[in-house]
C-alpha atoms as a PDB file:
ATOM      1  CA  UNK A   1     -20.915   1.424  -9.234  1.00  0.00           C
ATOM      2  CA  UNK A   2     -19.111  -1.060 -11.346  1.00  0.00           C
ATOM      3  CA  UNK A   3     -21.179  -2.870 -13.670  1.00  0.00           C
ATOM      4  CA  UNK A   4     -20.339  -6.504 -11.914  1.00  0.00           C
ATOM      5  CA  UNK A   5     -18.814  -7.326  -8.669  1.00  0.00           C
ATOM      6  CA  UNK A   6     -15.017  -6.711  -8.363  1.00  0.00           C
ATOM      7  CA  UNK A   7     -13.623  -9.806  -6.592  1.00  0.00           C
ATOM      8  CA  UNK A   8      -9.483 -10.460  -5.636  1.00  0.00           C
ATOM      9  CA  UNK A   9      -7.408 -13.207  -4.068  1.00  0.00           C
ATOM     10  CA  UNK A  10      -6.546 -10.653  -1.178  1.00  0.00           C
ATOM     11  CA  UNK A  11      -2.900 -10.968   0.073  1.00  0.00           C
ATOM     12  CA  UNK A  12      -3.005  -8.547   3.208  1.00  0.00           C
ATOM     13  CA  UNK A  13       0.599  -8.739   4.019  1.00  0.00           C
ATOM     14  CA  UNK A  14       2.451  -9.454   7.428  1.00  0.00           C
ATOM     15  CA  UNK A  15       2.352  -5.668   8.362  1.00  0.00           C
ATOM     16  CA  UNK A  16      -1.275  -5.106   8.276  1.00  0.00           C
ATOM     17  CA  UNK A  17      -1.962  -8.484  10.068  1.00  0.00           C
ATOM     18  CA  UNK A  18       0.750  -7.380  13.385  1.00  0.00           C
ATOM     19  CA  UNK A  19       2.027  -4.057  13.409  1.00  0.00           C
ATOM     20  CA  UNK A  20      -0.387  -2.120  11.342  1.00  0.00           C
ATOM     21  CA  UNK A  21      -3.807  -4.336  12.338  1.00  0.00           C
ATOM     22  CA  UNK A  22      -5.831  -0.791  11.600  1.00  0.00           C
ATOM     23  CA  UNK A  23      -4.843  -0.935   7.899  1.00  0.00           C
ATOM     24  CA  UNK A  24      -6.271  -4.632   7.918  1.00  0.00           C
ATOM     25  CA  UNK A  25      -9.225  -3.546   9.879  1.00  0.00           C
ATOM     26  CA  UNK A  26     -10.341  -0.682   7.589  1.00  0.00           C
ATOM     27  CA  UNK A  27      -9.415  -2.511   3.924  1.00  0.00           C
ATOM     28  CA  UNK A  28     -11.574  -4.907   5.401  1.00  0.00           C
ATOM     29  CA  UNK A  29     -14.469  -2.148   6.073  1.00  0.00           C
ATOM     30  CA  UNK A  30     -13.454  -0.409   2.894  1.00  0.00           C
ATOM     31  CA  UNK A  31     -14.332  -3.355   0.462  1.00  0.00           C
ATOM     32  CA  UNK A  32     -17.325  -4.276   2.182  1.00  0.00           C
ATOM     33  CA  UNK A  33     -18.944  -1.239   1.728  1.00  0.00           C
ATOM     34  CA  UNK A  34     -18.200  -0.372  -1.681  1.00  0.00           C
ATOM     35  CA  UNK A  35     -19.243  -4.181  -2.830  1.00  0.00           C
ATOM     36  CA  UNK A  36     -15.411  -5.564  -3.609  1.00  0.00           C
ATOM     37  CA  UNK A  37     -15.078  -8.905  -2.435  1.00  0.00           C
ATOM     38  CA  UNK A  38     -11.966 -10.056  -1.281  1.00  0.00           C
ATOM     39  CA  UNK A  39     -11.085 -14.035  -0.772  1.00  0.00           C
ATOM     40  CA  UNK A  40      -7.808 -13.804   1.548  1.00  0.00           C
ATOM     41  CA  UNK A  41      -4.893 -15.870   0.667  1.00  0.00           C
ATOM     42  CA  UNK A  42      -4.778 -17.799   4.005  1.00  0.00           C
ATOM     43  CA  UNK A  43      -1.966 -19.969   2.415  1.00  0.00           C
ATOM     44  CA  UNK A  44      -0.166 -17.481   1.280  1.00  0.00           C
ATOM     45  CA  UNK A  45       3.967 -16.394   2.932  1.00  0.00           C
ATOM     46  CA  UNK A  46       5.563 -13.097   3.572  1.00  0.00           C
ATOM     47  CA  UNK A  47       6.695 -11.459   0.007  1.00  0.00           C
ATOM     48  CA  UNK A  48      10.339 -10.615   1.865  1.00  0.00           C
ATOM     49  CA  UNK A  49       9.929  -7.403   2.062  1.00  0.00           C
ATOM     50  CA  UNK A  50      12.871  -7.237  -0.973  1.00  0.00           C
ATOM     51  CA  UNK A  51      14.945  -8.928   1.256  1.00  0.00           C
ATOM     52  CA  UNK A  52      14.861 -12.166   0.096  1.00  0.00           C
ATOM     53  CA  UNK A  53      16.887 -11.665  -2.714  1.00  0.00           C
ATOM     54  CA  UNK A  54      19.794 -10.539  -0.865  1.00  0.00           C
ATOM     55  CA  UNK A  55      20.639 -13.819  -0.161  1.00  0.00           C
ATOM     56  CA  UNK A  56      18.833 -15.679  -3.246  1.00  0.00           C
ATOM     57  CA  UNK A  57      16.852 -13.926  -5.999  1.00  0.00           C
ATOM     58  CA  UNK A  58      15.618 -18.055  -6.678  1.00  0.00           C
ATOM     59  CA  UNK A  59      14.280 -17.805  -3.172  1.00  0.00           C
ATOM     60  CA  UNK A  60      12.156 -14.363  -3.256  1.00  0.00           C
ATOM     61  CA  UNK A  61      10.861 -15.527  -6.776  1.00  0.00           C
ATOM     62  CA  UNK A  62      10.026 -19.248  -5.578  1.00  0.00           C
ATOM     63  CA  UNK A  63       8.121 -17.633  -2.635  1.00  0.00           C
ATOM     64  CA  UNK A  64       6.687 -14.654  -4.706  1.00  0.00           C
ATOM     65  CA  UNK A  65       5.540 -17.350  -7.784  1.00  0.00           C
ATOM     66  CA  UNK A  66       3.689 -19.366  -4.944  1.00  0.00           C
ATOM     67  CA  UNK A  67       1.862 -16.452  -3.524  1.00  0.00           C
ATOM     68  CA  UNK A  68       0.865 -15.641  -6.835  1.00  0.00           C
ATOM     69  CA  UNK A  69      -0.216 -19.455  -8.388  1.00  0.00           C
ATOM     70  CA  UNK A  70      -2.311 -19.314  -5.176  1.00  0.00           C
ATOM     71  CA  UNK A  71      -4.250 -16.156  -6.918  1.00  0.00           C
ATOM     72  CA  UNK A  72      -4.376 -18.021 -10.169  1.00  0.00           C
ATOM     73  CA  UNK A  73      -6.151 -20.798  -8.760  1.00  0.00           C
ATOM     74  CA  UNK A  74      -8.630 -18.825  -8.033  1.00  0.00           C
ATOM     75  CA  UNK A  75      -8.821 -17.127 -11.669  1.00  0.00           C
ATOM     76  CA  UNK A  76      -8.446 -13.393  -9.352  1.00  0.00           C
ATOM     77  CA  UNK A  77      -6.024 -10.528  -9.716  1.00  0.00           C
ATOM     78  CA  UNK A  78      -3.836 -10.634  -6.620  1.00  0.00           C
ATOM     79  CA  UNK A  79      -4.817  -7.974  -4.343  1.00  0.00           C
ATOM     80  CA  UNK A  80      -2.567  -5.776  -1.794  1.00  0.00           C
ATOM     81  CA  UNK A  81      -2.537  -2.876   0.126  1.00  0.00           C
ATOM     82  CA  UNK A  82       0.878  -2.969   0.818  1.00  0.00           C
ATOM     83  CA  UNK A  83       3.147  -0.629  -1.258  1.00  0.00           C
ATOM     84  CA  UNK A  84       6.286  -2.877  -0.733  1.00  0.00           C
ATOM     85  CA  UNK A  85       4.831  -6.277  -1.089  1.00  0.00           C
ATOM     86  CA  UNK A  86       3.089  -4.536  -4.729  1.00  0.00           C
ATOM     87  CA  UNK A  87       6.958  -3.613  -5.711  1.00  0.00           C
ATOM     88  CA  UNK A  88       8.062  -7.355  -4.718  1.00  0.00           C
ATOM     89  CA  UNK A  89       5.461  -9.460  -5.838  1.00  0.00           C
ATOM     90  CA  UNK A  90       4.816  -7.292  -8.884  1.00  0.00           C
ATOM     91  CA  UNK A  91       8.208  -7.433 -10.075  1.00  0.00           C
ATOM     92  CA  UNK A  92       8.351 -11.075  -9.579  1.00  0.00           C
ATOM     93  CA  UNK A  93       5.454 -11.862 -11.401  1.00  0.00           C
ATOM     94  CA  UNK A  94       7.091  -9.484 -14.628  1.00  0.00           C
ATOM     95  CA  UNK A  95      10.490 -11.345 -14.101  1.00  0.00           C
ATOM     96  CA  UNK A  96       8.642 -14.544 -14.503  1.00  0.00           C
ATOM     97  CA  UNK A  97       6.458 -13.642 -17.280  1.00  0.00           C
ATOM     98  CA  UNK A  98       9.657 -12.392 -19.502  1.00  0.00           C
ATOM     99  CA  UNK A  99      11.130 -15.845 -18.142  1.00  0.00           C
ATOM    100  CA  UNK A 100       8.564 -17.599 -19.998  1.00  0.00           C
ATOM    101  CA  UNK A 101       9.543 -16.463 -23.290  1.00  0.00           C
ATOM    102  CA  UNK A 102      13.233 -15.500 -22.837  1.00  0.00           C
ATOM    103  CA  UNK A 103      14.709 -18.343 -20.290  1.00  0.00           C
ATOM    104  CA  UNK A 104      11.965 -21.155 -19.950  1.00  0.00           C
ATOM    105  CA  UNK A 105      14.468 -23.454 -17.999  1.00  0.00           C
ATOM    106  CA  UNK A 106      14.647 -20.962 -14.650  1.00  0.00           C
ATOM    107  CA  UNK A 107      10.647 -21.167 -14.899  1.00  0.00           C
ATOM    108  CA  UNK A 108      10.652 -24.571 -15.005  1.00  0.00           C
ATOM    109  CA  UNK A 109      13.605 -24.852 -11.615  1.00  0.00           C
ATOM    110  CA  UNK A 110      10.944 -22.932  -9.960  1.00  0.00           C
ATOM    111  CA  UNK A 111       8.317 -24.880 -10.592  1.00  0.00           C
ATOM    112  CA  UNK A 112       9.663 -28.210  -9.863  1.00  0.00           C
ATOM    113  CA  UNK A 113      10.360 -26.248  -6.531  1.00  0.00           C
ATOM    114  CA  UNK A 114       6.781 -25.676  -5.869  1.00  0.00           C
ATOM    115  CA  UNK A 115       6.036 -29.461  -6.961  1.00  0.00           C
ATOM    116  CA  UNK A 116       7.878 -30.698  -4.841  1.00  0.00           C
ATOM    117  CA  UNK A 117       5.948 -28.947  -1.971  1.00  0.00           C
ATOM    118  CA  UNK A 118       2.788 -29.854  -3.853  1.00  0.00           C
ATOM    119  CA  UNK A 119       2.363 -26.477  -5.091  1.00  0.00           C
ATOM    120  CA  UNK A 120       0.248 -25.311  -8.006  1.00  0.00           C
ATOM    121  CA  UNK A 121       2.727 -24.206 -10.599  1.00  0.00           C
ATOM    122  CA  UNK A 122       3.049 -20.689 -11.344  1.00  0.00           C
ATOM    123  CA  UNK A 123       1.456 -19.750 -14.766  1.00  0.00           C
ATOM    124  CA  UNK A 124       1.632 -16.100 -15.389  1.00  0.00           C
ATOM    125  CA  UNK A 125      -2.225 -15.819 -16.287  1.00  0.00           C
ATOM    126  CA  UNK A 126      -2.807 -12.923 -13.598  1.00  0.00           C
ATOM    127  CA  UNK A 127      -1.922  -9.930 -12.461  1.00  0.00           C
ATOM    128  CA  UNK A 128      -0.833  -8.321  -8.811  1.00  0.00           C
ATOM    129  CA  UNK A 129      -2.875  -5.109  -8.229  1.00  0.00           C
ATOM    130  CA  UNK A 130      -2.290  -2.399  -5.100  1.00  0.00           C
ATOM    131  CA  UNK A 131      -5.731  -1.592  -3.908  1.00  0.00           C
ATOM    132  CA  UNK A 132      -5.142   2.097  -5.185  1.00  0.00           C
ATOM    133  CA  UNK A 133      -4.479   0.539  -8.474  1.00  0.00           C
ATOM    134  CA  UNK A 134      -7.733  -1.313  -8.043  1.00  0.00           C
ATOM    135  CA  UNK A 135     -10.034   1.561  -7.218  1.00  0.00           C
ATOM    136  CA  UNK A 136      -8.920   3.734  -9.992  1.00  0.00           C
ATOM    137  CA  UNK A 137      -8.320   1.658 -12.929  1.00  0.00           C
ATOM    138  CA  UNK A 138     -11.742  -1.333 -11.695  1.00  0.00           C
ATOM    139  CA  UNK A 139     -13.844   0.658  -9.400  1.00  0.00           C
ATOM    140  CA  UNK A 140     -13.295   4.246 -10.267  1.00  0.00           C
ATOM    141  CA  UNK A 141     -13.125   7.869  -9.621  1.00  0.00           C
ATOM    142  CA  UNK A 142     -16.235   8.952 -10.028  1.00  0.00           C
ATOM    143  CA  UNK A 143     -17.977   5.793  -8.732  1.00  0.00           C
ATOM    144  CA  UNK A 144     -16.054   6.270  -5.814  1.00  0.00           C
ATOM    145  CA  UNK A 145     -17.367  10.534  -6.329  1.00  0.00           C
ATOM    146  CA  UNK A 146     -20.705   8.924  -6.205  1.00  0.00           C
ATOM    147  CA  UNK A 147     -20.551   7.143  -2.754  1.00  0.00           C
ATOM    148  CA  UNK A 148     -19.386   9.951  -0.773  1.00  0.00           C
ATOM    149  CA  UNK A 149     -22.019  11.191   1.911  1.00  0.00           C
ATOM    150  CA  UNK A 150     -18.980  13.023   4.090  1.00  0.00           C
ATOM    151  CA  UNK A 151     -17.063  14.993   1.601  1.00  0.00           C
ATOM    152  CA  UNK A 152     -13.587  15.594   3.676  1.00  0.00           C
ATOM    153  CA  UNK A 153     -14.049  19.523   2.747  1.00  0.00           C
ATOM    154  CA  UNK A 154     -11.109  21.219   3.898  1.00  0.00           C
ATOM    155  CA  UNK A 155      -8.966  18.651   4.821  1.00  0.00           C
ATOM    156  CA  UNK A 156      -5.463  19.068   3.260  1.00  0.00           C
ATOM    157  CA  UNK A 157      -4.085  15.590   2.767  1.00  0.00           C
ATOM    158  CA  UNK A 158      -0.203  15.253   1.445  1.00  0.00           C
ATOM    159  CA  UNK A 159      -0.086  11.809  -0.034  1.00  0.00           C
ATOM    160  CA  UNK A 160       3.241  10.007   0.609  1.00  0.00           C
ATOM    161  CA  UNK A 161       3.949   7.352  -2.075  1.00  0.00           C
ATOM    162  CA  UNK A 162       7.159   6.438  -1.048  1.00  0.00           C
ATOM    163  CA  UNK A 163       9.688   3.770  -3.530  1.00  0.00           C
ATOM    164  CA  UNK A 164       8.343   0.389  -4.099  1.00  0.00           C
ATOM    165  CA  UNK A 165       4.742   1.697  -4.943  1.00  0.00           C
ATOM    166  CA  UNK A 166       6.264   3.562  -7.949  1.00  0.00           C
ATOM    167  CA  UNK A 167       9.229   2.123  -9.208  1.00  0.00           C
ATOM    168  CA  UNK A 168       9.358  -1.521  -7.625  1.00  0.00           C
ATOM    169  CA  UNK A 169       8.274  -2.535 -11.010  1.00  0.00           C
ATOM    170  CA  UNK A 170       9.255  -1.656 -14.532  1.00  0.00           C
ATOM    171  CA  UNK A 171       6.163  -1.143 -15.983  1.00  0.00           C
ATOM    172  CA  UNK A 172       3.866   0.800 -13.868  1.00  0.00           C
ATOM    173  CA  UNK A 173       0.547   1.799 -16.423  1.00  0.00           C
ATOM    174  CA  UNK A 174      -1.747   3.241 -13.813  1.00  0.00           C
ATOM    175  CA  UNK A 175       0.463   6.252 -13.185  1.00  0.00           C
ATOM    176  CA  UNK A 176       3.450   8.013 -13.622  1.00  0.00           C
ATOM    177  CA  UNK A 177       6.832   6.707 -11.317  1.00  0.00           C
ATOM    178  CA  UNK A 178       8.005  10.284 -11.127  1.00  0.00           C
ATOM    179  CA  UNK A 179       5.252  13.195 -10.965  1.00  0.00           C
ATOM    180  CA  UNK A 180       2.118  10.859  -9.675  1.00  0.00           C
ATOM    181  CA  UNK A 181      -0.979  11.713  -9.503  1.00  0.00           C
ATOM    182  CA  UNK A 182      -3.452   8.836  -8.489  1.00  0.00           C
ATOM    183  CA  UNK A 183      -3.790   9.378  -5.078  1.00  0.00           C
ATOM    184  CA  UNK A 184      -4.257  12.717  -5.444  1.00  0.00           C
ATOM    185  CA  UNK A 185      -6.705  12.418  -7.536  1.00  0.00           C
ATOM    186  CA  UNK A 186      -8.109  10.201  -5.092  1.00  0.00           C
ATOM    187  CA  UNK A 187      -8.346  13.000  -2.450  1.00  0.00           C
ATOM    188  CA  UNK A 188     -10.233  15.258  -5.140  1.00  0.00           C
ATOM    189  CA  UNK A 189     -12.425  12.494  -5.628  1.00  0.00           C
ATOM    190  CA  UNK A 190     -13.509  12.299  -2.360  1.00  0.00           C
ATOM    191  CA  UNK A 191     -13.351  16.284  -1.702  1.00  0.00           C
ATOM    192  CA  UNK A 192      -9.986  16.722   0.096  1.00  0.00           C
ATOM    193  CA  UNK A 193      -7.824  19.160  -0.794  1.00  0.00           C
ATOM    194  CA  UNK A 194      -3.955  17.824  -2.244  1.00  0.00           C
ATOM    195  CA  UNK A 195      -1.020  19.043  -0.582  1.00  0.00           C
ATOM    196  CA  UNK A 196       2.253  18.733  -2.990  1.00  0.00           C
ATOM    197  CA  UNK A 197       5.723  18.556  -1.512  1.00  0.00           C
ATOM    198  CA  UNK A 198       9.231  17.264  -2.747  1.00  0.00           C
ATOM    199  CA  UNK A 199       9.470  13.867  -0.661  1.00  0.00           C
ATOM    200  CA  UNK A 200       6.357  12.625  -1.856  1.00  0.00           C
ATOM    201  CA  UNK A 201       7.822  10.024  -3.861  1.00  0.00           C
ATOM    202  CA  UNK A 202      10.800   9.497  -1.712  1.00  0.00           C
ATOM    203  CA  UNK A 203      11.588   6.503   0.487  1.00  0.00           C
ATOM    204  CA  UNK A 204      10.539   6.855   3.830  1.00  0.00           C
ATOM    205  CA  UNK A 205      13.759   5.776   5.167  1.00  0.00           C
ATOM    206  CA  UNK A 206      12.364   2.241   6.986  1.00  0.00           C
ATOM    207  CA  UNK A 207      14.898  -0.230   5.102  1.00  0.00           C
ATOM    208  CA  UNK A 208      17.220   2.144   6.804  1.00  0.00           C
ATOM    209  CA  UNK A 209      16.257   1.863   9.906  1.00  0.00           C
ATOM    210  CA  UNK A 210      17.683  -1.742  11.367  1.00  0.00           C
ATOM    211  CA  UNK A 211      21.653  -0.418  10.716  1.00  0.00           C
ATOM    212  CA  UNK A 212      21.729   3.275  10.423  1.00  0.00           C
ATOM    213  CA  UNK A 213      18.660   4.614  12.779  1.00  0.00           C
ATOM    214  CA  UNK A 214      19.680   8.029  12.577  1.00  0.00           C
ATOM    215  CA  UNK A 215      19.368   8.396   9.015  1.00  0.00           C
ATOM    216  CA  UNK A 216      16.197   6.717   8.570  1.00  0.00           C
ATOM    217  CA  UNK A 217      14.712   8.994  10.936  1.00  0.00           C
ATOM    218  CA  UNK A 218      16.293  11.938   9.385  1.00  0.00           C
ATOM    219  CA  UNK A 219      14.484  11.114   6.188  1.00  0.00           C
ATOM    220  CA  UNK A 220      10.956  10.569   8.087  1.00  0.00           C
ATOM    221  CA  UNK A 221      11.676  13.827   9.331  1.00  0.00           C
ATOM    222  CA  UNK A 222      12.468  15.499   6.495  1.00  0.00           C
ATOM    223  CA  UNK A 223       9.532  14.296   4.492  1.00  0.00           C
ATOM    224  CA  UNK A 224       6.984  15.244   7.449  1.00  0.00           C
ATOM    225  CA  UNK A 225       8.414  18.653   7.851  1.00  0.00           C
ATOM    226  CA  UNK A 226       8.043  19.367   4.436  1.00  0.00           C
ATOM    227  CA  UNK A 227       4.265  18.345   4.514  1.00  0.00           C
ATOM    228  CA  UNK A 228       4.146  20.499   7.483  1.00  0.00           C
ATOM    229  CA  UNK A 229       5.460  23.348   5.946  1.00  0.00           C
ATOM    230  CA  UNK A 230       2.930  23.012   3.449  1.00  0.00           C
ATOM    231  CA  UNK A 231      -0.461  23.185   5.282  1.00  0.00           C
ATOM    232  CA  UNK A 232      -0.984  19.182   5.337  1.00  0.00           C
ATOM    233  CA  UNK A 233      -3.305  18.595   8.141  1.00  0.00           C
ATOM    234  CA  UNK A 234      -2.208  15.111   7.498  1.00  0.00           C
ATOM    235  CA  UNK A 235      -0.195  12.752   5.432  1.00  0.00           C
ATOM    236  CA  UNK A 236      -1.849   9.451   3.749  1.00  0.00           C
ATOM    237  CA  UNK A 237       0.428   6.164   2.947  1.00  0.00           C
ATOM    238  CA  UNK A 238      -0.153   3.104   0.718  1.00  0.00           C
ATOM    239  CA  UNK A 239       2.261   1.240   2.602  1.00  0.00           C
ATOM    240  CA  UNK A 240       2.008   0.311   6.112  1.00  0.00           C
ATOM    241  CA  UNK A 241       5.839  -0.273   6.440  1.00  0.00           C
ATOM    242  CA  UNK A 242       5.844   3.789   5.427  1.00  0.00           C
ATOM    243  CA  UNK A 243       3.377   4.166   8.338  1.00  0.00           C
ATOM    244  CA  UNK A 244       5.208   2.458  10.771  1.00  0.00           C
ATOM    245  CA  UNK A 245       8.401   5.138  10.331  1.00  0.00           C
ATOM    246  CA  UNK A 246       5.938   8.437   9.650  1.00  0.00           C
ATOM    247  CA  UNK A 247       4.075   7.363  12.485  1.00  0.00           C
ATOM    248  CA  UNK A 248       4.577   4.952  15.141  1.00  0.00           C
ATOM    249  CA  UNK A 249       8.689   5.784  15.011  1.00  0.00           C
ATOM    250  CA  UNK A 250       7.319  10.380  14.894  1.00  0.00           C
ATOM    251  CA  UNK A 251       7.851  10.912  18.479  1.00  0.00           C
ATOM    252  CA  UNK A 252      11.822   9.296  17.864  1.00  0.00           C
ATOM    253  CA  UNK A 253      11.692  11.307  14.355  1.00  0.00           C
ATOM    254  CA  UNK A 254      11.444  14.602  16.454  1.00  0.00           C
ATOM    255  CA  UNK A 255      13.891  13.424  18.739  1.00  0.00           C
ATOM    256  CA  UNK A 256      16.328  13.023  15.908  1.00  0.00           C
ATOM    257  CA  UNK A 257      15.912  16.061  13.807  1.00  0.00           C
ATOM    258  CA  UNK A 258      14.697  18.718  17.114  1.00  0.00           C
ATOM    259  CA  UNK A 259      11.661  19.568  15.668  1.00  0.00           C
ATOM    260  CA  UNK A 260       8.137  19.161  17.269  1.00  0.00           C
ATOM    261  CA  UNK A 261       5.892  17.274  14.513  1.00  0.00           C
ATOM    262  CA  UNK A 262       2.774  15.666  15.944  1.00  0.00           C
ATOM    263  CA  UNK A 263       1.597  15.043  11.976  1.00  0.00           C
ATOM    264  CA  UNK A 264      -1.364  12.195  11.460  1.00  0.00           C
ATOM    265  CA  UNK A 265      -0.590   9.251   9.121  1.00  0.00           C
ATOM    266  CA  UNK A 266      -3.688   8.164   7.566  1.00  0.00           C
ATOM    267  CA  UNK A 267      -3.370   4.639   5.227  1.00  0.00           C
ATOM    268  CA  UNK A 268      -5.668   5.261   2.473  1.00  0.00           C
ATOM    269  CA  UNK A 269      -8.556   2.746   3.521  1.00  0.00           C
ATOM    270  CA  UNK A 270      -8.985   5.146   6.320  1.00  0.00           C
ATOM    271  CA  UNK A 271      -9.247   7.961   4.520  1.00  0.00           C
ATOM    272  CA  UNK A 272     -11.178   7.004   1.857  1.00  0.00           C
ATOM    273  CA  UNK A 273     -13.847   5.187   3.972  1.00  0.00           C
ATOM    274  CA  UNK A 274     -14.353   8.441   6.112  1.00  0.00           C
ATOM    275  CA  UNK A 275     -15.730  10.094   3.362  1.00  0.00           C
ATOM    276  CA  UNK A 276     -18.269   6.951   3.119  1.00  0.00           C
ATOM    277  CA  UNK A 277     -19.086   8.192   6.755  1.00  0.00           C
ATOM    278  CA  UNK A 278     -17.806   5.193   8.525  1.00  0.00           C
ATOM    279  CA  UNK A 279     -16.688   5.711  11.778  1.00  0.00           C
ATOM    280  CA  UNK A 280     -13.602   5.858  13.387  1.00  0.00           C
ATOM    281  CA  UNK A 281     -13.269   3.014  16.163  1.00  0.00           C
ATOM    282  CA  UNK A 282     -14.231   0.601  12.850  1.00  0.00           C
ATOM    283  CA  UNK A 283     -11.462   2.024  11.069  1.00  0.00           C
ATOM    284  CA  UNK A 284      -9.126   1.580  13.559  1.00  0.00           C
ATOM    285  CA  UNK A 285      -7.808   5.443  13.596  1.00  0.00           C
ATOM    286  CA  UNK A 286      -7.398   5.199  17.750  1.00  0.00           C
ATOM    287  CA  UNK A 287      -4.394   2.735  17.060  1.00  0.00           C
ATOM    288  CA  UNK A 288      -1.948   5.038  15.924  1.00  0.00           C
ATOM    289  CA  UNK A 289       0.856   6.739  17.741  1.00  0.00           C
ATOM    290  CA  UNK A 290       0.314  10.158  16.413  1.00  0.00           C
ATOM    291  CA  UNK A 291      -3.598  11.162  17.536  1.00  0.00           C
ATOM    292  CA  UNK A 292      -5.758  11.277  14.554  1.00  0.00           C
ATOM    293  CA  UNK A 293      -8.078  13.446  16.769  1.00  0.00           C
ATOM    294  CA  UNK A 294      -6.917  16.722  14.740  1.00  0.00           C
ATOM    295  CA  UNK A 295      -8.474  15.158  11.452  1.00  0.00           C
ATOM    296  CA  UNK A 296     -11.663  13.755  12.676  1.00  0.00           C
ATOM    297  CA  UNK A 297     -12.205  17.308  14.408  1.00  0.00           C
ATOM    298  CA  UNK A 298     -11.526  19.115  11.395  1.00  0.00           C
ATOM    299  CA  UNK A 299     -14.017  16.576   9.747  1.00  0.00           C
ATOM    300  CA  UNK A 300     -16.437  17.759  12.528  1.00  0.00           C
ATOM    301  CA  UNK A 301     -16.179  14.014  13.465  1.00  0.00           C
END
């Protein structure tokens, strides 16, 4: 355990909160029962989901700096379990920090901005952490080694990192952008086995999927085939917007590339908190499309 409580202004994200409710649910579960406390940004808007910027990067860093001067007001590290909303908010909060020594005046449009909303201002005196990020580099590997009473034994788990995770940001110090290893190591940790395959670190093809369909489920399909193809008895996501294409869109995904897949997509709360022997129904793993029901029997669960 952690020598003091780990506590974080929690930004859970739109996904998790509608579409994805599970990965809310078993963060939730997660944190409780490894002692993290998490004070949930109530206040706080959708990161844009890198849209934003499309139209205005002033708008997606405006939005982003709020989010984030709602952490510092706290004095927390700004916690999510969202891949895309890390690569978003992240980068925003680097932009902005470089901004403060390099072009002071853009800092200062943003924060008369938030002023005039009677918003804190945005300081740059905290940092945005992924709750992977979190676990390895605050809780740790082996504290999390220590808390496992279900070791997942034989469970082959192919981690799917996907873009923003990795390269939304130009500094990434907890792992490599390329040839990753965290959550791997994550899955050793809690004694699952690491399945490697080439569209690990690939985009899962959702920011695709509103104009060209057919591609983005030609990508999904390509990535879960491979995992497939390599003994995965399941794949495990940081990102719920990766979920909803590997999963909830897998039964269109065969459709599209004429393959029969029927491959569980695990977010990482879920995985991690069934080697803490939580069940299940808390965890939320009867919500997704694809039946989890191959894992948990392999788990003996």
């Amino acid at each position: 355990m952690p020598t003091q409580i780990l506590k974080y202004a929690y930004f859970p994200g739109c996904v998790a909160q509608g579409a994805c409710r599970e990965l809310y649910q078993s963060t939730q579960v997660l944190t409780e029962a490894l002692g993290i406390e998490l004070i949930e940004l109530k206040k706080a808007a959708c990161c844009g989901s890198g849209t934003f910027k499309e139209d205005s990067q002033l708008l997606e860093d405006t939005v982003n700096a709020r989010n984030i001067a709602l952490a510092e007001e706290l004095n927390l590290p700004l916690l999510t379990h969202c891949s895309t909303c890390q690569g978003v908010i992240g980068h925003v909060d680097e932009r902005l920090k470089e901004s403060q020594e390099t072009e002071p005046a853009y800092l200062e449009q943003i924060n008369g901005l938030l002023q005039k909303q009677s918003c804190s201002p945005y300081q740059g005196s905290t940092e945005v952490k992924h709750l992977l990020w979190a676990l390895i580099s605050d809780y740790g590997l082996e504290a999390i080694q220590n808390r496992v009473t279900r070791k997942l034994s034989g469970l082959k788990c192919a981690a799917f990192y996907g873009c923003y995770l990795l390269r939304g940001q130009t500094n990434l110090p907890y792992d490599d952008p390329y040839q990753p290893e965290s959550m791997e190591n994550v899955f050793r940790a809690i004694g699952a086995t690491p399945i490697y395959y080439r569209g690990r670190t690939q985009c899962c093809g959702w920011p695709l999927s509103s104009y060209a369909t057919n591609q983005a489920f030609q990508m999904a399909g390509t990535h879960v085939s491979e995992a497939i193809d390599k003994g995965a008895d399941c794949m495990v996501t940081p990102c719920p917007l990766c979920h909803l294409n590997l999963d909830s869109r897998q039964p269109e995904v065969e459709g599209a590339i004429g393959r029969k897949l029927g491959l569980p997509v695990l977010h990482l709360p879920q995985l991690i908190a069934l080697a803490l022997d939580i069940s299940p129904k808390e965890l939320g793993l009867d919500r997704h499309v694809v039946s989890t029901r191959p894992v948990l029997e392999k788990l003996g669960l």
